[in-house]
Protein backbone atom coordinates (compact mmCIF):
# COMPACT_ATOMS: atom_id res chain seq x y z
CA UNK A 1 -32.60 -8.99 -15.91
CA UNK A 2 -34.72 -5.73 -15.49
CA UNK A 3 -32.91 -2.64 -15.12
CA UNK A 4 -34.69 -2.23 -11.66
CA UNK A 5 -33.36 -5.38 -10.08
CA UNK A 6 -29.76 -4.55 -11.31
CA UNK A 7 -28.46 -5.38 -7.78
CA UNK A 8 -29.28 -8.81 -7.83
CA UNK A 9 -26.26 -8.80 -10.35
CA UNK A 10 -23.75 -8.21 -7.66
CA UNK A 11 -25.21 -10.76 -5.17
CA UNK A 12 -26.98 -8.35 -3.23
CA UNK A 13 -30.51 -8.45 -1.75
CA UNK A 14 -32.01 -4.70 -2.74
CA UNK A 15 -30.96 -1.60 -3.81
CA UNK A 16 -28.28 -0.10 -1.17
CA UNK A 17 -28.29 2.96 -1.94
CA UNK A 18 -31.76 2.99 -1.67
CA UNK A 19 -33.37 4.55 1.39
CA UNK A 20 -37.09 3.86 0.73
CA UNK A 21 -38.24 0.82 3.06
CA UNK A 22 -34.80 0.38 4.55
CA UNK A 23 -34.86 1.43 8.46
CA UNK A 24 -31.62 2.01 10.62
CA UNK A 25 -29.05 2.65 8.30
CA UNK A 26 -27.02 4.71 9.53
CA UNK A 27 -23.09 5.54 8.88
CA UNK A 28 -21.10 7.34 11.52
CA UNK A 29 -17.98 8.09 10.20
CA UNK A 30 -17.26 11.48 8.18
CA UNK A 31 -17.53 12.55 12.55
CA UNK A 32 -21.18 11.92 12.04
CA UNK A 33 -21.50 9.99 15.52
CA UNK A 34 -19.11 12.26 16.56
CA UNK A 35 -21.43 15.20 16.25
CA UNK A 36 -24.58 13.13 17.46
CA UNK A 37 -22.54 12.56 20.43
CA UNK A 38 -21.69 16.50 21.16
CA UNK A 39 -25.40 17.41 20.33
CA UNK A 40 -26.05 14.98 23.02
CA UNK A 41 -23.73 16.39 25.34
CA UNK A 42 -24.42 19.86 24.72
CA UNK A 43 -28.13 19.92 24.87
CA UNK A 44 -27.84 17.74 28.07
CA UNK A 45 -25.28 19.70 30.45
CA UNK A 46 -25.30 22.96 28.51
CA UNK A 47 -27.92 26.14 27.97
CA UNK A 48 -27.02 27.56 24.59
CA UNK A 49 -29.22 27.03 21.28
CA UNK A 50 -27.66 24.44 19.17
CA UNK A 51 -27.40 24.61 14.86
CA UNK A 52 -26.20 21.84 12.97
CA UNK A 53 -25.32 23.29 9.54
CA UNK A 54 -24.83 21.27 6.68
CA UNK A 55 -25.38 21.38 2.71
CA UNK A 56 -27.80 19.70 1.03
CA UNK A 57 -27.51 15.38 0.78
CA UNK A 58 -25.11 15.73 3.76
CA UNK A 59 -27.46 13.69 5.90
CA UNK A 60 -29.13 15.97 8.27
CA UNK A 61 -32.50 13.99 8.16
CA UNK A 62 -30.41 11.09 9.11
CA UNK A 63 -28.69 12.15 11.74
CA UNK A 64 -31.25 13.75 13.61
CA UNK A 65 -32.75 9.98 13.05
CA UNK A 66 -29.74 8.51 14.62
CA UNK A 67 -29.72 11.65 17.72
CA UNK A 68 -32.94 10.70 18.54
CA UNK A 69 -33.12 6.94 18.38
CA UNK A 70 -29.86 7.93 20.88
CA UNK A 71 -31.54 9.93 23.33
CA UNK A 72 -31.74 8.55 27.21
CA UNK A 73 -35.13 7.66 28.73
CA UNK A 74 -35.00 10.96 30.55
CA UNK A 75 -35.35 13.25 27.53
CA UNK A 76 -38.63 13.73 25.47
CA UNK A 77 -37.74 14.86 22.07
CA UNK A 78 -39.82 16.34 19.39
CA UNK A 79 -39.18 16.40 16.31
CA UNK A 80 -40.65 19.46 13.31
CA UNK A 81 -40.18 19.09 9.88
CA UNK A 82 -40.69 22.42 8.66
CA UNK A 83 -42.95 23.41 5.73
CA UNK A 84 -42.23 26.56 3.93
CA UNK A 85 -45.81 28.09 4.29
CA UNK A 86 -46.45 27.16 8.13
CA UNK A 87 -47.04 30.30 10.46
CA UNK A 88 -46.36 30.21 14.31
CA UNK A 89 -49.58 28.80 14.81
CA UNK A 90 -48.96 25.77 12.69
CA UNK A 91 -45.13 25.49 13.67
CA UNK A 92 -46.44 25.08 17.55
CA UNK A 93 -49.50 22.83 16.82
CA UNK A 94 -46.67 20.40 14.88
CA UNK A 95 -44.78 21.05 18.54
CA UNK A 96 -47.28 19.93 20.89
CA UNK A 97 -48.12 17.13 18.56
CA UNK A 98 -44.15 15.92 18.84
CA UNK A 99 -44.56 15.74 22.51
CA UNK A 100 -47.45 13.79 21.75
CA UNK A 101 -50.43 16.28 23.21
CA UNK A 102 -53.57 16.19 21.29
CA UNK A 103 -55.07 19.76 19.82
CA UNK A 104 -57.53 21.27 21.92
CA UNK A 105 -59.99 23.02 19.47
CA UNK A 106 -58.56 25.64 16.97
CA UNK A 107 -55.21 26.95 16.38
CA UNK A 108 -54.43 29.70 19.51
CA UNK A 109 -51.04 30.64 20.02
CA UNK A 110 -51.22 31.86 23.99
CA UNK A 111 -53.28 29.05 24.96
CA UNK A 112 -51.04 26.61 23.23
CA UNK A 113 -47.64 28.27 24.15
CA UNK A 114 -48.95 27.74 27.96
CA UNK A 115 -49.45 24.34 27.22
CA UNK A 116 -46.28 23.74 25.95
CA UNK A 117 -44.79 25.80 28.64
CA UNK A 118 -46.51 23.83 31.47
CA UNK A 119 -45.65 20.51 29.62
CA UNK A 120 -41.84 21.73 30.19
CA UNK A 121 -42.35 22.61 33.36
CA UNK A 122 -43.91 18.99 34.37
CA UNK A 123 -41.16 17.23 32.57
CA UNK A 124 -38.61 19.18 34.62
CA UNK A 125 -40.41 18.40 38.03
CA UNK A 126 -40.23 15.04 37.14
CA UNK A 127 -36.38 15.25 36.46
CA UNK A 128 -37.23 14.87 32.67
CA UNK A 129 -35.65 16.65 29.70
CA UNK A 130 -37.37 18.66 26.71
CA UNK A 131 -35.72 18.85 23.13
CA UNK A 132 -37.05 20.48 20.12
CA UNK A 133 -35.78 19.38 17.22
CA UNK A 134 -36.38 21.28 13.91
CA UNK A 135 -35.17 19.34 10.45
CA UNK A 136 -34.50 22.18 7.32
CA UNK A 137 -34.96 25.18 9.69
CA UNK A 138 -33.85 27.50 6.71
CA UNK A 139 -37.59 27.19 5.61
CA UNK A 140 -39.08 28.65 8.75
CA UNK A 141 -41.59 31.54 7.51
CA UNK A 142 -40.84 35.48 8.60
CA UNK A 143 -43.74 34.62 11.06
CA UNK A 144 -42.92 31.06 12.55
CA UNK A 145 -39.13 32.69 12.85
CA UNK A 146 -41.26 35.21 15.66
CA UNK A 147 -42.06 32.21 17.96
CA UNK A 148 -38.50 31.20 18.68
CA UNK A 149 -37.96 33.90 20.96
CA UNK A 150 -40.98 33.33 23.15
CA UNK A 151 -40.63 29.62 22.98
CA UNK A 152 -37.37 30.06 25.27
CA UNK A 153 -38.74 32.98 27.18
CA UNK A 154 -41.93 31.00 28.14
CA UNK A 155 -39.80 28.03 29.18
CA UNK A 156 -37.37 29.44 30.83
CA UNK A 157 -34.74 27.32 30.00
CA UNK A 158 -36.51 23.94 30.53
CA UNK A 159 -36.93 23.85 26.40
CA UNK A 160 -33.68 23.14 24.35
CA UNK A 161 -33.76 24.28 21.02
CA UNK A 162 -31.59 22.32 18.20
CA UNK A 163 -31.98 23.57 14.31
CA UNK A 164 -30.91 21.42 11.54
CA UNK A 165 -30.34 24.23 8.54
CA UNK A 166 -27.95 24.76 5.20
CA UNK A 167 -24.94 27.06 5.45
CA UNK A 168 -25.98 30.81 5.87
CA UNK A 169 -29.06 30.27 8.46
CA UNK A 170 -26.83 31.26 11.39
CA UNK A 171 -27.02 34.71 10.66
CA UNK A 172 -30.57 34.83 10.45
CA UNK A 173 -31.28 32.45 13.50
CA UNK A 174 -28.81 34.85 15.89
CA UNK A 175 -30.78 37.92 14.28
CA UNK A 176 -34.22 36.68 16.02
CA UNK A 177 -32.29 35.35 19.14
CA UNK A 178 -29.84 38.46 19.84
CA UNK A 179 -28.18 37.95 23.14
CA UNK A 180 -28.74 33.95 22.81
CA UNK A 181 -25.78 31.88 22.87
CA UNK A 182 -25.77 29.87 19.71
CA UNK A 183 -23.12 26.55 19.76
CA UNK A 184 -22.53 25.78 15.98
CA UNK A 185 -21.79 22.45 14.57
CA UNK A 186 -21.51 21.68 11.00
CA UNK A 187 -21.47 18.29 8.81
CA UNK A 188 -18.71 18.15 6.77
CA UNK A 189 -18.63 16.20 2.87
CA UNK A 190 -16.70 12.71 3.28
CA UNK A 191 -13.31 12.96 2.37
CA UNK A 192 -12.09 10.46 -0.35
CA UNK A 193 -11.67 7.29 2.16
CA UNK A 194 -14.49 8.08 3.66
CA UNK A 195 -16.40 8.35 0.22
CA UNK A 196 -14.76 4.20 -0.43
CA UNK A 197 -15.63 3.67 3.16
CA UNK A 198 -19.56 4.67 3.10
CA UNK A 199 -19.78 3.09 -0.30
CA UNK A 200 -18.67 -0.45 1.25
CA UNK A 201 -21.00 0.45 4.32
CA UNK A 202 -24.31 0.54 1.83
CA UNK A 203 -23.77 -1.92 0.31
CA UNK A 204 -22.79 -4.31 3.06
CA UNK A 205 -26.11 -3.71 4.58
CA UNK A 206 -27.38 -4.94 1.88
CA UNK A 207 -25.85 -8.24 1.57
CA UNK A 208 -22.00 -7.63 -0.20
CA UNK A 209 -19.72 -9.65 1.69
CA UNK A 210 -16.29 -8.85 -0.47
CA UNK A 211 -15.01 -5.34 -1.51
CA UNK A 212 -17.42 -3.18 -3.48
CA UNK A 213 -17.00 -3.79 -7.84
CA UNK A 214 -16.01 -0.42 -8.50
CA UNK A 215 -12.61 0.29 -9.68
CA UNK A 216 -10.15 3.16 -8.49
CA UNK A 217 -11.53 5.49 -11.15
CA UNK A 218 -14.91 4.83 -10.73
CA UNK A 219 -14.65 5.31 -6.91
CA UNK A 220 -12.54 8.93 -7.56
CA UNK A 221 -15.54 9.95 -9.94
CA UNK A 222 -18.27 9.59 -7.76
CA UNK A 223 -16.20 11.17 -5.28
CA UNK A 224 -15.46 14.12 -7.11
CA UNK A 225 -19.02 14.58 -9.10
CA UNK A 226 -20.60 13.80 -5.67
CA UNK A 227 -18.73 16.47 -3.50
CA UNK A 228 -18.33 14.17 -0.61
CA UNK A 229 -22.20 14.52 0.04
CA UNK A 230 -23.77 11.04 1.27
CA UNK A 231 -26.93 11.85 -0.72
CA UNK A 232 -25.55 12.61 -3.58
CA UNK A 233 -22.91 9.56 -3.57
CA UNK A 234 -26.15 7.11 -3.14
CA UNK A 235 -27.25 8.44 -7.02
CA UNK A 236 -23.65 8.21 -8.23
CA UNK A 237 -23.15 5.18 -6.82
CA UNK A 238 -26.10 3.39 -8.14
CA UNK A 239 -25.53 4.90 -11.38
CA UNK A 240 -21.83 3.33 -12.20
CA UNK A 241 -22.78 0.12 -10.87
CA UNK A 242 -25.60 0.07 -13.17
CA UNK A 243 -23.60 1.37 -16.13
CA UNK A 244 -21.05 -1.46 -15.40
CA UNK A 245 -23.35 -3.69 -15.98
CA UNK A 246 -25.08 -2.33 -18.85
CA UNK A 247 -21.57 -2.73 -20.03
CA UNK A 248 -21.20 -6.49 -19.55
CA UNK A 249 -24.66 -7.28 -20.93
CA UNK A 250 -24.45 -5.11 -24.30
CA UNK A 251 -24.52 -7.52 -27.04
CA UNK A 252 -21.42 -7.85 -29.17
């Protein structure tokens, strides 16, 4: 059997720890619906700025998935993924494209900032909502970092603001919003059931129906080299089922 179709070993039907091709995975436990459900709240009935912090392969890309794909017909959400070398005329082109309006010749920040700011205004006459989500905010340039604070000025509220960033961004996001109340929520590492639990989860999407083949030390090792992180158990995970079978195929 080649190496690459090592899950058809264990009965399953692709790779689950795979995320290439696989849509709507998503595992809320280790309070990740729990925090998808606060977002929600918060950016619906409150007026603060809201920052998700979490480290690297916690799954921020995947909840902000999941927050989205859970947002009522009332709210229009956009969505940035920021690029390290995008100024604040790039950052609000990728804006207005989120809310799905077109460009209108070349890149002009006042023209397009009252575009955005009369596309708020229209979605709040019509008793609509408008979210800005930005995924890895801790790679917004010097200059893009600028447009934050005229983004909610311009708006005047009718524009909520939600950063997805590593641990340490909060001080530089409250530095360029002084006097803006920021709510913080972070994503913590699965804990050592939850590690087993999200483990069974993968690959019960993929077609396991008994407990997962990994034995009480294997399970405590990726745990521990994987610090709890979702992305980082996925390449862990993979790698001691494929070693066990590596294992049981090695000629004598």
């Amino acid at each position: 059997m080649p190496r690459e179709d090592w899950y058809l070993h264990y009965g399953l039907d692709r790779d689950p720890f795979a995320e290439a091709g696989v849509q709507g995975l998503f595992y809320p436990g280790g309070a990740r619906q729990e925090s998808i459900e606060q977002l929600q709240h918060l950016a619906r009935f409150g007026d603060c700025v809201l920052l998700v912090t979490a480290a690297p392969g916690a799954g921020k890309s995947a909840t902000i998935e999941q927050f989205v794909a859970q947002c009522a017909p009332d709210t229009r959400c956009a969505v940035v993924e920021v690029a390290l070398l995008d100024g604040p005329e790039q950052i609000l082109r990728r804006i207005l494209a989120g809310f799905g309006m077109a460009a209108e010749g070349s890149a002009n920040l006042a023209h397009d900032l009252q575009r955005l700011e009369l596309f708020c205004a229209q979605c709040h006459d019509e008793g609509l909502l408008s979210w800005l989500v930005f995924d890895d905010a801790q790679h917004l340039h010097v200059d893009a970092l600028g447009l934050l604070a005229p983004l909610l000025e311009r708006t005047g509220g009718r524009l909520r603001l939600l950063f997805f960033a590593e641990p340490g961004w909060e001080a530089v996001l409250r530095e360029v919003l002084p006097g803006t109340v920021v709510h913080v929520i972070g994503l913590p590492a699965f804990d050592r059931e939850e590690t087993l639990a999200y483990i069974h989860y993968r690959m019960k999407t993929a077609g396991l129906e008994a407990e997962p083949p990994l034995n009480a030390s294997e399970l405590e090792h990726i745990h521990l080299w994987s610090g709890g992180l979702p992305g980082r158990i996925n390449g862990h995970a993979r790698q001691a089922l494929v070693e066990a079978l590596d294992l049981v195929q090695r000629p004598l």
